[in-house]
C-alpha atoms as a PDB file:
ATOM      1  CA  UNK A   1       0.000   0.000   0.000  1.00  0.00           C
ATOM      2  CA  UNK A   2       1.652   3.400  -0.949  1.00  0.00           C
ATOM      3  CA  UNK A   3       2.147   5.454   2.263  1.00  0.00           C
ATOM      4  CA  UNK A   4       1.063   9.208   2.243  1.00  0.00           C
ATOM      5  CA  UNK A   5       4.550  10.449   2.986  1.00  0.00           C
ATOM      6  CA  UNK A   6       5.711   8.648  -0.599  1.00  0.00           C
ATOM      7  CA  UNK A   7       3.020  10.914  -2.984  1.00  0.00           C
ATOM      8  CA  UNK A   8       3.930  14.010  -0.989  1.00  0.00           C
ATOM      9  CA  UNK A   9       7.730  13.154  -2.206  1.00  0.00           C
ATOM     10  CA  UNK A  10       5.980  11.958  -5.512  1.00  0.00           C
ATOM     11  CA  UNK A  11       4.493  15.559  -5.952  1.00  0.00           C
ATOM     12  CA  UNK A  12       7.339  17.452  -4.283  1.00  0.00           C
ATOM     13  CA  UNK A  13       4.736  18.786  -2.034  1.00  0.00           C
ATOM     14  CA  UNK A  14       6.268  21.888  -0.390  1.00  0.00           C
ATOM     15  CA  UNK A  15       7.453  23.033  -3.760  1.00  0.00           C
ATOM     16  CA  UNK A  16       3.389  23.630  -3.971  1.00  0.00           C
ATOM     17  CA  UNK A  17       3.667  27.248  -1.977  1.00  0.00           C
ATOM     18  CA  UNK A  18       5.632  28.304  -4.678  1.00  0.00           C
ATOM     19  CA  UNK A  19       2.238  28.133  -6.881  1.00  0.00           C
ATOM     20  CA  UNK A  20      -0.451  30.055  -5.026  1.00  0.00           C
ATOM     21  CA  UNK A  21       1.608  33.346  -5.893  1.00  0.00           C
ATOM     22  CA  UNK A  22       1.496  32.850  -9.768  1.00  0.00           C
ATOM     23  CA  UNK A  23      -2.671  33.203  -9.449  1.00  0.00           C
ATOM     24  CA  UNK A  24      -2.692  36.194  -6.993  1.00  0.00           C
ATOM     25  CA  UNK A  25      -0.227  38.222  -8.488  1.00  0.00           C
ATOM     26  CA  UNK A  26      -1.824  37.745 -11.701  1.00  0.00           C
ATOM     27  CA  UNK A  27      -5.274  38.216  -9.601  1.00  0.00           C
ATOM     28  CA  UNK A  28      -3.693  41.408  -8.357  1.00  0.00           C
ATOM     29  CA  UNK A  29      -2.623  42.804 -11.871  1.00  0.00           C
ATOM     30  CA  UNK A  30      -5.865  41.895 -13.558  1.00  0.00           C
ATOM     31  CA  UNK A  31      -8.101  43.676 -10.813  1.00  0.00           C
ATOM     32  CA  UNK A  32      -9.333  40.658 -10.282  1.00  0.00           C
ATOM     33  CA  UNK A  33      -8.673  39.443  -6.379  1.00  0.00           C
ATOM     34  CA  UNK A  34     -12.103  38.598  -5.203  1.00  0.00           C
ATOM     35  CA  UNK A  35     -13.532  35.497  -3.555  1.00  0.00           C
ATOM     36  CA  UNK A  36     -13.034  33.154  -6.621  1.00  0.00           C
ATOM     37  CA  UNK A  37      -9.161  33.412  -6.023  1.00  0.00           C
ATOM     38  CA  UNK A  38      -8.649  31.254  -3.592  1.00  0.00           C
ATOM     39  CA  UNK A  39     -10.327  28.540  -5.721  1.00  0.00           C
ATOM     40  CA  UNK A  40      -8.319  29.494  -8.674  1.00  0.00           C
ATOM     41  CA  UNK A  41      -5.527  28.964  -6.624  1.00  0.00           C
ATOM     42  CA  UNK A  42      -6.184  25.924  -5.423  1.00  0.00           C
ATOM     43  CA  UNK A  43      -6.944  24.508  -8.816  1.00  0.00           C
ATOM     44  CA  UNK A  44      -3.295  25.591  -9.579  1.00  0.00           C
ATOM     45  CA  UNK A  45      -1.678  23.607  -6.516  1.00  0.00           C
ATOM     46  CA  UNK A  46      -3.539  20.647  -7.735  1.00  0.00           C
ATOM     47  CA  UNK A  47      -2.053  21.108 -11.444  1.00  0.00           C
ATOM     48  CA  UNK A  48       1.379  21.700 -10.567  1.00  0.00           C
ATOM     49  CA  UNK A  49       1.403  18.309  -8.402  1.00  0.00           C
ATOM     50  CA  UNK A  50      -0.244  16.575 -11.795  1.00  0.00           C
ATOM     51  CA  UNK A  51       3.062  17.904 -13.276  1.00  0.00           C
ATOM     52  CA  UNK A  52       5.247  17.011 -10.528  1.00  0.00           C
ATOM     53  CA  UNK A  53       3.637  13.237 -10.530  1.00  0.00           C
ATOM     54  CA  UNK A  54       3.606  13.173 -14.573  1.00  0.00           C
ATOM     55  CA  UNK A  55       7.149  14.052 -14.482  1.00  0.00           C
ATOM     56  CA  UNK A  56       8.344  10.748 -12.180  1.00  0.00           C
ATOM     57  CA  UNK A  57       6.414   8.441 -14.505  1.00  0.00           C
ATOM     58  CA  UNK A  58       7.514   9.724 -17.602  1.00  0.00           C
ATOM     59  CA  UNK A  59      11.059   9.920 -16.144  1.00  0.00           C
ATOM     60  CA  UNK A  60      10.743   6.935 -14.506  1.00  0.00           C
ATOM     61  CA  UNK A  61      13.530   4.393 -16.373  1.00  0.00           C
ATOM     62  CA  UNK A  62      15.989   7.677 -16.598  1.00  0.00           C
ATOM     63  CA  UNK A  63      15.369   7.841 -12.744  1.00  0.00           C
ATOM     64  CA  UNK A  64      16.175   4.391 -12.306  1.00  0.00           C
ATOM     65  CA  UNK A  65      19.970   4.935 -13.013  1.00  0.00           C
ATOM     66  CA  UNK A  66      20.281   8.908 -12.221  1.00  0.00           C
ATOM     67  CA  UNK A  67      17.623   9.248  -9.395  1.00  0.00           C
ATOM     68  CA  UNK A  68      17.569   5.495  -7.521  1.00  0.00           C
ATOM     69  CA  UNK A  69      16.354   6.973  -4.458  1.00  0.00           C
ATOM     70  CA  UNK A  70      12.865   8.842  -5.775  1.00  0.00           C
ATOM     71  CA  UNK A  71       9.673   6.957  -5.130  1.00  0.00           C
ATOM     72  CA  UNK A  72       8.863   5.106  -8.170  1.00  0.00           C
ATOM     73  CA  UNK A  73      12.597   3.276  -8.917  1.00  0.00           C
ATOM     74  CA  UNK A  74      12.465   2.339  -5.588  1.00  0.00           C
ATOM     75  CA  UNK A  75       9.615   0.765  -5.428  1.00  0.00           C
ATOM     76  CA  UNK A  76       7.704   2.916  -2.933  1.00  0.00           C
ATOM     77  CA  UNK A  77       5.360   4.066  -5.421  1.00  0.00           C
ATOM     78  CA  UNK A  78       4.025   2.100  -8.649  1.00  0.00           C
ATOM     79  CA  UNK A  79       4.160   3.762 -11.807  1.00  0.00           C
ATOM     80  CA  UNK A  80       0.521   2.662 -12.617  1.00  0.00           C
ATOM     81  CA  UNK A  81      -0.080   4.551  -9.555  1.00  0.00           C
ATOM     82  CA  UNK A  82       1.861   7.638 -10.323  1.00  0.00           C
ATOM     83  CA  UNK A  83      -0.005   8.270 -13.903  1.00  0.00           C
ATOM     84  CA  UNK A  84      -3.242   7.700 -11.696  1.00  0.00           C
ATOM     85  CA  UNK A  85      -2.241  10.609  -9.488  1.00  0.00           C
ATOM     86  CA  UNK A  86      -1.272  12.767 -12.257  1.00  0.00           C
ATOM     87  CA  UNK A  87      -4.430  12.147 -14.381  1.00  0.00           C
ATOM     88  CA  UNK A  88      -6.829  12.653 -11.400  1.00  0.00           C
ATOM     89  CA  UNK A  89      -5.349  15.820 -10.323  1.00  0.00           C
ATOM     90  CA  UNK A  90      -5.128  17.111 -13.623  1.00  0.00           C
ATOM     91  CA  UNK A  91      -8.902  16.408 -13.909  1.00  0.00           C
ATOM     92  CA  UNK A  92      -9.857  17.819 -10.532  1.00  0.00           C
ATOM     93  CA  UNK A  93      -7.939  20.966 -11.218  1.00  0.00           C
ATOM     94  CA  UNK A  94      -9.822  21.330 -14.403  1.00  0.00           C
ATOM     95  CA  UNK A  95     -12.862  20.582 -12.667  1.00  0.00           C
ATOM     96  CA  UNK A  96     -11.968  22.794  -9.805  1.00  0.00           C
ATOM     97  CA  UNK A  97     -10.785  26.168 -12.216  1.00  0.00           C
ATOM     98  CA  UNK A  98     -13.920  26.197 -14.294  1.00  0.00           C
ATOM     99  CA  UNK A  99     -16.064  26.094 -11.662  1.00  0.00           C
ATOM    100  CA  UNK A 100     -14.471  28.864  -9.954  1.00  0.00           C
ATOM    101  CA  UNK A 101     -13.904  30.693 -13.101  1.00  0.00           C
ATOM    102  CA  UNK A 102     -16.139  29.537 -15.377  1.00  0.00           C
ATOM    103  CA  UNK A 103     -15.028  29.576 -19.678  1.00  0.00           C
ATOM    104  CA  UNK A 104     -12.731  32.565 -18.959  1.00  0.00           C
ATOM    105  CA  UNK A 105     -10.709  30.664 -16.484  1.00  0.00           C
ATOM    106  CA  UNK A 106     -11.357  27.314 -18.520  1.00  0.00           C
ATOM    107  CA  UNK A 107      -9.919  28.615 -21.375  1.00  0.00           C
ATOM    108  CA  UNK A 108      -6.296  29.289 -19.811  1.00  0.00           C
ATOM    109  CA  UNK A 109      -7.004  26.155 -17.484  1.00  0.00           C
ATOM    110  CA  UNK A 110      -7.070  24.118 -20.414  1.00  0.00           C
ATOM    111  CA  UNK A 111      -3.908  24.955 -22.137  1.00  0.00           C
ATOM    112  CA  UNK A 112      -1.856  25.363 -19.323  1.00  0.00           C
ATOM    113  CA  UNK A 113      -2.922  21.430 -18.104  1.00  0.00           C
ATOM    114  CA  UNK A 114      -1.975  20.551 -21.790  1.00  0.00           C
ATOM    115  CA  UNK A 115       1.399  22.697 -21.542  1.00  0.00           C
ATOM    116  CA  UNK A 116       2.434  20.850 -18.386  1.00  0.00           C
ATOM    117  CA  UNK A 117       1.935  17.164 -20.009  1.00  0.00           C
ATOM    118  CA  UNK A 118       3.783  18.176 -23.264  1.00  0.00           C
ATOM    119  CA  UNK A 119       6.523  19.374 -21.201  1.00  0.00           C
ATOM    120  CA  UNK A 120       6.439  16.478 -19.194  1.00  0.00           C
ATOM    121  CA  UNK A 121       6.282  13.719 -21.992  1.00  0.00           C
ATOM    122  CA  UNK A 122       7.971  15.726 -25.219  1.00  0.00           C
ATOM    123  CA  UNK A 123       9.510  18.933 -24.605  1.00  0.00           C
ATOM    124  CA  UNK A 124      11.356  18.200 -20.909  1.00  0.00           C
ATOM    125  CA  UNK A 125      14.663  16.860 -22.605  1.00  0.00           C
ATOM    126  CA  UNK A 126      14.352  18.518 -25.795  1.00  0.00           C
ATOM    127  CA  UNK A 127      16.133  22.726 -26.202  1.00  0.00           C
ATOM    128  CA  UNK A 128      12.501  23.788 -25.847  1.00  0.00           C
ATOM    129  CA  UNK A 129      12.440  22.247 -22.404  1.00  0.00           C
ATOM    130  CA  UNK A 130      12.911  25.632 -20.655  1.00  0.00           C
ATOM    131  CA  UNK A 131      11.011  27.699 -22.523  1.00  0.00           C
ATOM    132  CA  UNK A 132       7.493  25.489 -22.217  1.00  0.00           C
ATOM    133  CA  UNK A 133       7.908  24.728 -18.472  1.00  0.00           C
ATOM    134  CA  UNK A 134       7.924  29.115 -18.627  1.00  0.00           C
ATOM    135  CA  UNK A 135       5.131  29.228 -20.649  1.00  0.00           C
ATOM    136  CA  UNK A 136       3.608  26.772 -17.977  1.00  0.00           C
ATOM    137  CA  UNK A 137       4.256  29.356 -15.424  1.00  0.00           C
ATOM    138  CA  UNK A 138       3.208  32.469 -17.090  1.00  0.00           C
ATOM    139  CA  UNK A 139      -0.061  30.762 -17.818  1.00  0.00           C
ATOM    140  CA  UNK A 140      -0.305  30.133 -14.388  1.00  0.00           C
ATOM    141  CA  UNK A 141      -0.313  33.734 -13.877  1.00  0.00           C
ATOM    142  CA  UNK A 142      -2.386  34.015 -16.692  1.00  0.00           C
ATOM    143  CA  UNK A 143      -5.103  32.009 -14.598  1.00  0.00           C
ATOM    144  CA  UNK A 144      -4.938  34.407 -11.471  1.00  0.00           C
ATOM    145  CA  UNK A 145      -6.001  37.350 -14.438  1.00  0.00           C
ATOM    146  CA  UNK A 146      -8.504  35.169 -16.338  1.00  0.00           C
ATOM    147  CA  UNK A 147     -11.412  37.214 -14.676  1.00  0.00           C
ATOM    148  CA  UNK A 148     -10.272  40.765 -15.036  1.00  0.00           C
ATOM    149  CA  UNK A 149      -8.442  42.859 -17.321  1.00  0.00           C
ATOM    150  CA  UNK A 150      -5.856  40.030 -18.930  1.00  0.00           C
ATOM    151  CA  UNK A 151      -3.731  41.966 -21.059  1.00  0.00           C
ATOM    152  CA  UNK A 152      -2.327  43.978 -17.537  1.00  0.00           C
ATOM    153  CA  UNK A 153      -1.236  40.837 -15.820  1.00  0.00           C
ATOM    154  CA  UNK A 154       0.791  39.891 -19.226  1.00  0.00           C
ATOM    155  CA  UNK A 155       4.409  41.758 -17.854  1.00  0.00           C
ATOM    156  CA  UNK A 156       3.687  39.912 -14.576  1.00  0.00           C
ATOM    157  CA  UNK A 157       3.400  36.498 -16.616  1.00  0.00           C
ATOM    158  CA  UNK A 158       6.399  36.936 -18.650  1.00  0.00           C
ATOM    159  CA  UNK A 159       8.575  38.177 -15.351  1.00  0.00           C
ATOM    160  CA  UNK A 160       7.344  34.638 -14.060  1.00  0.00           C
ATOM    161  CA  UNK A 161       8.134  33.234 -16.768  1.00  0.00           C
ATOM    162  CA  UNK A 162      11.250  34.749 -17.115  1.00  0.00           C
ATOM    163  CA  UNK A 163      12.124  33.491 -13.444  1.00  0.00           C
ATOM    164  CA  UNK A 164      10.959  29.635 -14.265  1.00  0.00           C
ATOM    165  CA  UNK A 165      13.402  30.305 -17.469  1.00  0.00           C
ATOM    166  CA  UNK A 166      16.315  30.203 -15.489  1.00  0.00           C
ATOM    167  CA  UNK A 167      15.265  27.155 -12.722  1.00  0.00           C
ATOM    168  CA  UNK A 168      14.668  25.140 -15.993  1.00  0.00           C
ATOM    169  CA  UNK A 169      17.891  25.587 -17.811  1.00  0.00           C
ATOM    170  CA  UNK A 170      19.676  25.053 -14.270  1.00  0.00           C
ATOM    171  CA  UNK A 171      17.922  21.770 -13.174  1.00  0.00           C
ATOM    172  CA  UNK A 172      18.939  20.341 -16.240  1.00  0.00           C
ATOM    173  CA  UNK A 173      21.934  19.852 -15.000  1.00  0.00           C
ATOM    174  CA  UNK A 174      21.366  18.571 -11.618  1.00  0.00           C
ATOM    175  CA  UNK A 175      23.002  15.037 -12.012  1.00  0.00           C
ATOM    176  CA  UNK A 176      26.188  16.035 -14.839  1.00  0.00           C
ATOM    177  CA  UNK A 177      26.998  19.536 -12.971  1.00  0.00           C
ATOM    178  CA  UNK A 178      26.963  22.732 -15.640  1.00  0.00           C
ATOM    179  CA  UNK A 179      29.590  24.783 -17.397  1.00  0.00           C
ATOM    180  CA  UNK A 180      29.898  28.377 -15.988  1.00  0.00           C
ATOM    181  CA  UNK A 181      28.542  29.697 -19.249  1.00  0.00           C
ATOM    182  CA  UNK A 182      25.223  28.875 -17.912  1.00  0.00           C
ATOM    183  CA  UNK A 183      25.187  30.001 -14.490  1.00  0.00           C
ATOM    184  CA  UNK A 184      26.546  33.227 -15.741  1.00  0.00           C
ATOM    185  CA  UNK A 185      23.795  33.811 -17.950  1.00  0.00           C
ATOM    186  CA  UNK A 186      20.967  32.766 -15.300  1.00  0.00           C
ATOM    187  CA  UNK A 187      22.452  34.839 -12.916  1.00  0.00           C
ATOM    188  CA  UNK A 188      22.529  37.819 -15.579  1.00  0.00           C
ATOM    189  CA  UNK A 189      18.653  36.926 -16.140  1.00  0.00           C
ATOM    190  CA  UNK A 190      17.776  37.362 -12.467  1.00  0.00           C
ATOM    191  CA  UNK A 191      19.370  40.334 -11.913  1.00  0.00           C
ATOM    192  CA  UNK A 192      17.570  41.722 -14.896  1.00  0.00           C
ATOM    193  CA  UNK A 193      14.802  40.139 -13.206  1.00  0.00           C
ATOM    194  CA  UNK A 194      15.075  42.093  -9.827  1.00  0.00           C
ATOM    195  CA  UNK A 195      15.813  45.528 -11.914  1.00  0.00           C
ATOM    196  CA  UNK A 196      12.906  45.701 -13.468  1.00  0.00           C
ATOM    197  CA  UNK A 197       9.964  44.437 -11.354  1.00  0.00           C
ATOM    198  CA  UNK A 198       9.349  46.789  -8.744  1.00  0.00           C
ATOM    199  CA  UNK A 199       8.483  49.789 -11.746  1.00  0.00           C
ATOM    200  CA  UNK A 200       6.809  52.760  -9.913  1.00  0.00           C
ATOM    201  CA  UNK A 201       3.274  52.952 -10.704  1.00  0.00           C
ATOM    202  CA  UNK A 202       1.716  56.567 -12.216  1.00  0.00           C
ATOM    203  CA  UNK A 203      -1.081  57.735  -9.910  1.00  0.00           C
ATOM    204  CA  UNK A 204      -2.698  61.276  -9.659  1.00  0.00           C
ATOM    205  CA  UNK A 205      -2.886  62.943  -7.132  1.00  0.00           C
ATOM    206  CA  UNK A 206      -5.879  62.184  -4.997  1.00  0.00           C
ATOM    207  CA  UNK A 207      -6.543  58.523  -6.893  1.00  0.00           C
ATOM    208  CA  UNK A 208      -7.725  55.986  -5.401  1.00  0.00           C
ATOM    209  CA  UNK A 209      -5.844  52.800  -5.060  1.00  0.00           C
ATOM    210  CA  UNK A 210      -7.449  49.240  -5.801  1.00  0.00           C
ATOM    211  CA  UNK A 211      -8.751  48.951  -1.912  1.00  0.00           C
ATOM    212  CA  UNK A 212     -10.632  52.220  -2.828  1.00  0.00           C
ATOM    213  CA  UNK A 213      -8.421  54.281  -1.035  1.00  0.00           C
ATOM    214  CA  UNK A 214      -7.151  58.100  -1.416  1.00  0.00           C
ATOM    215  CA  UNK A 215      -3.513  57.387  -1.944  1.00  0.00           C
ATOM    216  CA  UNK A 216      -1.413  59.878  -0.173  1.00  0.00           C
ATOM    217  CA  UNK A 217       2.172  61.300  -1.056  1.00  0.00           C
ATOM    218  CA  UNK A 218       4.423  60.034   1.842  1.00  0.00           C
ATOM    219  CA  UNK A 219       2.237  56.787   2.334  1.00  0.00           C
ATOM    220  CA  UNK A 220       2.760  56.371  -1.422  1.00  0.00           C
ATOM    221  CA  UNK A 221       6.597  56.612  -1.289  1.00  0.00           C
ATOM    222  CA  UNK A 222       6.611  54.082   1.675  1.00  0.00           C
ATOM    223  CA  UNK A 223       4.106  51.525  -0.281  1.00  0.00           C
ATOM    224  CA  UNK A 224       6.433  51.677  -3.111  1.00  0.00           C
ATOM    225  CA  UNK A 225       9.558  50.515  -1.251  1.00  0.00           C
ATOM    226  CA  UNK A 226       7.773  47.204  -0.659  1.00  0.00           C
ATOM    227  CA  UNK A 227       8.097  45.676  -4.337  1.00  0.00           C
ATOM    228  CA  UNK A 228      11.851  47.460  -4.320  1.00  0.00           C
ATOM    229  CA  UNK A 229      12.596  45.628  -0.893  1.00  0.00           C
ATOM    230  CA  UNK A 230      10.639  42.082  -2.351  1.00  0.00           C
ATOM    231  CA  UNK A 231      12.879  41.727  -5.318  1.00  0.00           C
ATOM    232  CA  UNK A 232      15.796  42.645  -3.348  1.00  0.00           C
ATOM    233  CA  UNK A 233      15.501  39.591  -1.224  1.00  0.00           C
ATOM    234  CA  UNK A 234      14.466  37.178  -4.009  1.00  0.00           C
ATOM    235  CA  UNK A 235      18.152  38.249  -6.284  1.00  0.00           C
ATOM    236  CA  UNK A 236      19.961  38.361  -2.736  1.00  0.00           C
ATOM    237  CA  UNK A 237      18.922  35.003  -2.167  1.00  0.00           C
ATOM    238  CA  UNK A 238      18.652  33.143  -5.891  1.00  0.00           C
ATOM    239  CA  UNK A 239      21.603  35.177  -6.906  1.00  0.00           C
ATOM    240  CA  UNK A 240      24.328  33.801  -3.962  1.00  0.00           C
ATOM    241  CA  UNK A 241      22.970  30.528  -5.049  1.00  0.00           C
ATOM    242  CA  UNK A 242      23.928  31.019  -8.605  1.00  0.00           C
ATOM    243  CA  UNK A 243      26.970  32.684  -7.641  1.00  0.00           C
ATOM    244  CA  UNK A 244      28.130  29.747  -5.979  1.00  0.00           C
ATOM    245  CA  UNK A 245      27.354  27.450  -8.995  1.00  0.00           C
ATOM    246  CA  UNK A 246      29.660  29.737 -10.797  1.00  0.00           C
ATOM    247  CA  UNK A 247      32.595  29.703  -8.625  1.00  0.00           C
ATOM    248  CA  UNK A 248      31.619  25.691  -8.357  1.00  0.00           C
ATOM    249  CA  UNK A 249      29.196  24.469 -11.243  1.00  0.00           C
ATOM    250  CA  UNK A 250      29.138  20.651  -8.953  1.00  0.00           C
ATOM    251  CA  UNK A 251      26.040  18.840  -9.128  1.00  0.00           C
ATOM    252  CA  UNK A 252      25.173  19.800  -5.625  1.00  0.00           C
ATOM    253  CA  UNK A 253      25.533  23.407  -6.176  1.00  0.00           C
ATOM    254  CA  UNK A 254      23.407  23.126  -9.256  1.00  0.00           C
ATOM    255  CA  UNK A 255      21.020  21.427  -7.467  1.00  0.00           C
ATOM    256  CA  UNK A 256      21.326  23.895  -4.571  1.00  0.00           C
ATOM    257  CA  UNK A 257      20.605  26.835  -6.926  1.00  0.00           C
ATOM    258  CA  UNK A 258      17.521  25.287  -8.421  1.00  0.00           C
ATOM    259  CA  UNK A 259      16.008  24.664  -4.916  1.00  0.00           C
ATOM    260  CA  UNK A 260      16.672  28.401  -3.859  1.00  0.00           C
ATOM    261  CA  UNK A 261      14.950  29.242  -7.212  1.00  0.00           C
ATOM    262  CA  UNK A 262      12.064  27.472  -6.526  1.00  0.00           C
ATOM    263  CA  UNK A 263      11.837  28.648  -3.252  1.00  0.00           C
ATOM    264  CA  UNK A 264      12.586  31.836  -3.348  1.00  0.00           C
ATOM    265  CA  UNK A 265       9.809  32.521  -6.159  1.00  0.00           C
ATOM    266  CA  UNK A 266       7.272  33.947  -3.589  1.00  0.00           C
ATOM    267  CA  UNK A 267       9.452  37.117  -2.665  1.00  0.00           C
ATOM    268  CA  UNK A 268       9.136  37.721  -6.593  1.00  0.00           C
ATOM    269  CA  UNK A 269       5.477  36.831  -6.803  1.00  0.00           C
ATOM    270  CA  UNK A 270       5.182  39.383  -3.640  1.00  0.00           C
ATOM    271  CA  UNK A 271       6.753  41.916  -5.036  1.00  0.00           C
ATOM    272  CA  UNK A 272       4.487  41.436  -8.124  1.00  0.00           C
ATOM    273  CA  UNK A 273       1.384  41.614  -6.338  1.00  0.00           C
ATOM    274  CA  UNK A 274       2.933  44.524  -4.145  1.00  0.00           C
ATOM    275  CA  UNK A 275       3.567  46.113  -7.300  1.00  0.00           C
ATOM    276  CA  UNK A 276       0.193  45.851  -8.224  1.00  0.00           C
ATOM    277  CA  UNK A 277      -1.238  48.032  -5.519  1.00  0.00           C
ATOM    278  CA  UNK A 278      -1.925  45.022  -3.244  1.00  0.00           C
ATOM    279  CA  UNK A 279       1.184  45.620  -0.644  1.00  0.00           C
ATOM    280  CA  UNK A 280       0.104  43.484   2.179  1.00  0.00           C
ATOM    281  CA  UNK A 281      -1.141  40.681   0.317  1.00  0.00           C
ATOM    282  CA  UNK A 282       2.307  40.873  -1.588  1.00  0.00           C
ATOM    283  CA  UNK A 283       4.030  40.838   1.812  1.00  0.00           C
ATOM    284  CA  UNK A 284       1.866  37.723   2.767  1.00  0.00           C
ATOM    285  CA  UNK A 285       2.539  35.394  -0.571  1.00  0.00           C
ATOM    286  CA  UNK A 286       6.330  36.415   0.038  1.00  0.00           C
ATOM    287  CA  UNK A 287       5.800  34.980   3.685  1.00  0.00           C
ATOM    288  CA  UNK A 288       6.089  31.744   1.632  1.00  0.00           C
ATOM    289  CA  UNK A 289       9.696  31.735   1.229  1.00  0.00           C
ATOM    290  CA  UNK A 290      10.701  31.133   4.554  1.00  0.00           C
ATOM    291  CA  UNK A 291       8.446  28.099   5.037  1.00  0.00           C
ATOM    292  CA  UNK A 292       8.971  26.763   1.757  1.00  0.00           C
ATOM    293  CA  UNK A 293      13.058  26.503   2.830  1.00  0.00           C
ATOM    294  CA  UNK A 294      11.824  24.984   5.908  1.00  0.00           C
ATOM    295  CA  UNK A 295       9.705  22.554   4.166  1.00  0.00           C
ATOM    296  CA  UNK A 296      12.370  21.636   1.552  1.00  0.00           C
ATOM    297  CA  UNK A 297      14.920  20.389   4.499  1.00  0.00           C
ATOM    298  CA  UNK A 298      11.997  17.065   4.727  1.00  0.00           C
ATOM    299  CA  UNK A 299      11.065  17.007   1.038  1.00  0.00           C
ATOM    300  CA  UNK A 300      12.910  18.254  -1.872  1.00  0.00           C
ATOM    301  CA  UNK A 301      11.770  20.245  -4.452  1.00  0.00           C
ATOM    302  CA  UNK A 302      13.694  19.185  -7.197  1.00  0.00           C
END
C-alpha cells in the first residue's frame, strides 16, 4: 500500500507554496482578487502536483539509473499509480478552475494542463524544455487574471516566466553539474529580473488605489519601497545561489541553486502583487519563502 509520505515526495509537495503566488499576483494585476481566487488557486496547486507526478512516470527508467532513491525506482510508489495521481489531479484541477472561473478561467485552465503534459512527456529533454515549463508558469499567472483585465497581468506572466526560465535551464543539470557559461547567464537573467519588477506605478494625485483608497504622497513613497525591498531579497537570495554554482558548477551546487529558485519565487510573486497596488497581500505570498526553505529540508523540491 503506498504510504502518504511517498506521494507528498511523488508531488514534491512543499514546492506547492511556490504556486499560489502565480494566481494572486496575476489576480492582483488583472483587478481581479475577489472570492473566486482562492479557488483558482487551489486549482493551480492541484495542477502543478499533476506535473510534478507526470514528471516521475515519464522519467521513470531515466530515474532508475540517475535518481535510484525517488519513489517510483524504488519501489515505494508504482508507476501505474503515479499516472493515476497525475491524471486525477489534472482532472480535478480542471474541474476545480472552471467552476471557480467559469469559460474565462477554462480557457487558460485548459492549455496550461496541456502545456504541463507536453513538457512532461515531449519537450522536458528537448532545447525547448525551458522555454514550455515558462510558458507553464506564465499561464499560471495568466489564470490568477482570467477574470479581469488580462492583457495587464501579461508583464507579470512573462517576469514569471522569465524566473521559471532560469530554474529550468539550471535543473537540467542537476546530475552532470553545468559549465559556468550557464550560471553566468541565469544569474545575468535574475538580476535583470530584480531591476525591473518593482516599476513605480503613475497615480494622480488624490486617486484611489485598488482597496478604494485616497492614496497619499508620503504613504505612497513608503508603499512603493515594498516591491523594491521584495525583489531585493528574491536576487539576494537566488543570486548567492547562482553565484556559488559559478565559482563551483558541482552537481550539488546546481542542485542547490535550483532549490533556492524554486523557493525563493514567492518574494518575486510578492513583489508582483505589491507592485500591483496590493502591498500586504504581496508581503503575505512572500511569507512563503521562509516556510517553503523549511519545508524543503523534509522534502525536496527538485
Amino acid at each position: 500500500m503506498t504510504r502518504l509520505a511517498d506521494l507528498a515526495e511523488l508531488v514534491r509537495a512543499p514546492a506547492a507554496l511556490s504556486v499560489p503566488g502565480d494566481v494572486l499576483s496575476g489576480a492582483a494585476a488583472a483587478g481581479a482578487l475577489g472570492p473566486r481566487t482562492p479557488a483558482l488557486a487551489g486549482a493551480s496547486v492541484l495542477l502543478y502536483w499533476a506535473g510534478m507526478a507526470a514528471n516521475d512516470w515519464a522519467d521513470r527508467r531515466l530515474d532508475a539509473v540517475e535518481r535510484p532513491e525517488r519513489p517510483i525506482p524504488s519501489g515505494r510508489v508504482r508507476p501505474s499509480v503515479a499516472l493515476g495521481v497525475a491524471s486525477g489531479l489534472t482532472a480535478a484541477g480542471l474541474a476545480v478552475a472552471t467552476a471557480a472561473g467559469g469559460r474565462r478561467a477554462a480557457v487558460v485552465a485548459l492549455p496550461l494542463a496541456a502545456t504541463i503534459w507536453g513538457y512532461d512527456l515531449r519537450a522536458k529533454n528537448t532545447a525547448a524544455g525551458p522555454a514550455v515549463m515558462a510558458a507553464c508558469r506564465g499561464l499560471d499567472v495568466l489564470l490568477g487574471a482570467s477574470g479581469g483585465r488580462v492583457v495587464r497581468a501579461l508583464p507579470a506572466a512573462l517576469t514569471v516566466a522569465a524566473h521559471t526560465w532560469t530554474v529550468t535551464a539550471l535543473s537540467r543539470r542537476e546530475v552532470t553539474g553545468a559549465d559556468r557559461r550557464l550560471p553566468a547567464r541565469t544569474l545575468a537573467g535574475t538580476a535583470l529580473i530584480a531591476l525591473t519588477t518593482p516599476a513605480r506605478p503613475t497615480v494622480s494625485s488624490g486617486a484611489p488605489s485598488s482597496t478604494g483608497c485616497v492614496k497619499k504622497g508620503p504613504f505612497l513613497r513608503v508603499g512603493e519601497l515594498v516591491p523594491a525591498v521584495l525583489a531585493a531579497g528574491y536576487a539576494a537570495r537566488y543570486g548567492r545561489a547562482q553565484a556559488r554554482v559559478l565559482a563551483d558548477p558541482s552537481p550539488a551546487r546546481v542542485r542547490a541553486a535550483v532549490g533556492a529558485g524554486i523557493t525563493g519565487l514567492p518574494a518575486l510573486q510578492g513583489a508582483l502583487t505589491a507592485r500591483a497596488g496590493a502591498r500586504l497581500l504581496g508581503l503575505a505570498v512572500a511569507g512563503a519563502a521562509p516556510l517553503g526553505r523549511r519545508l524543503a529540508r523534509l522534502i525536496s523540491p527538485t
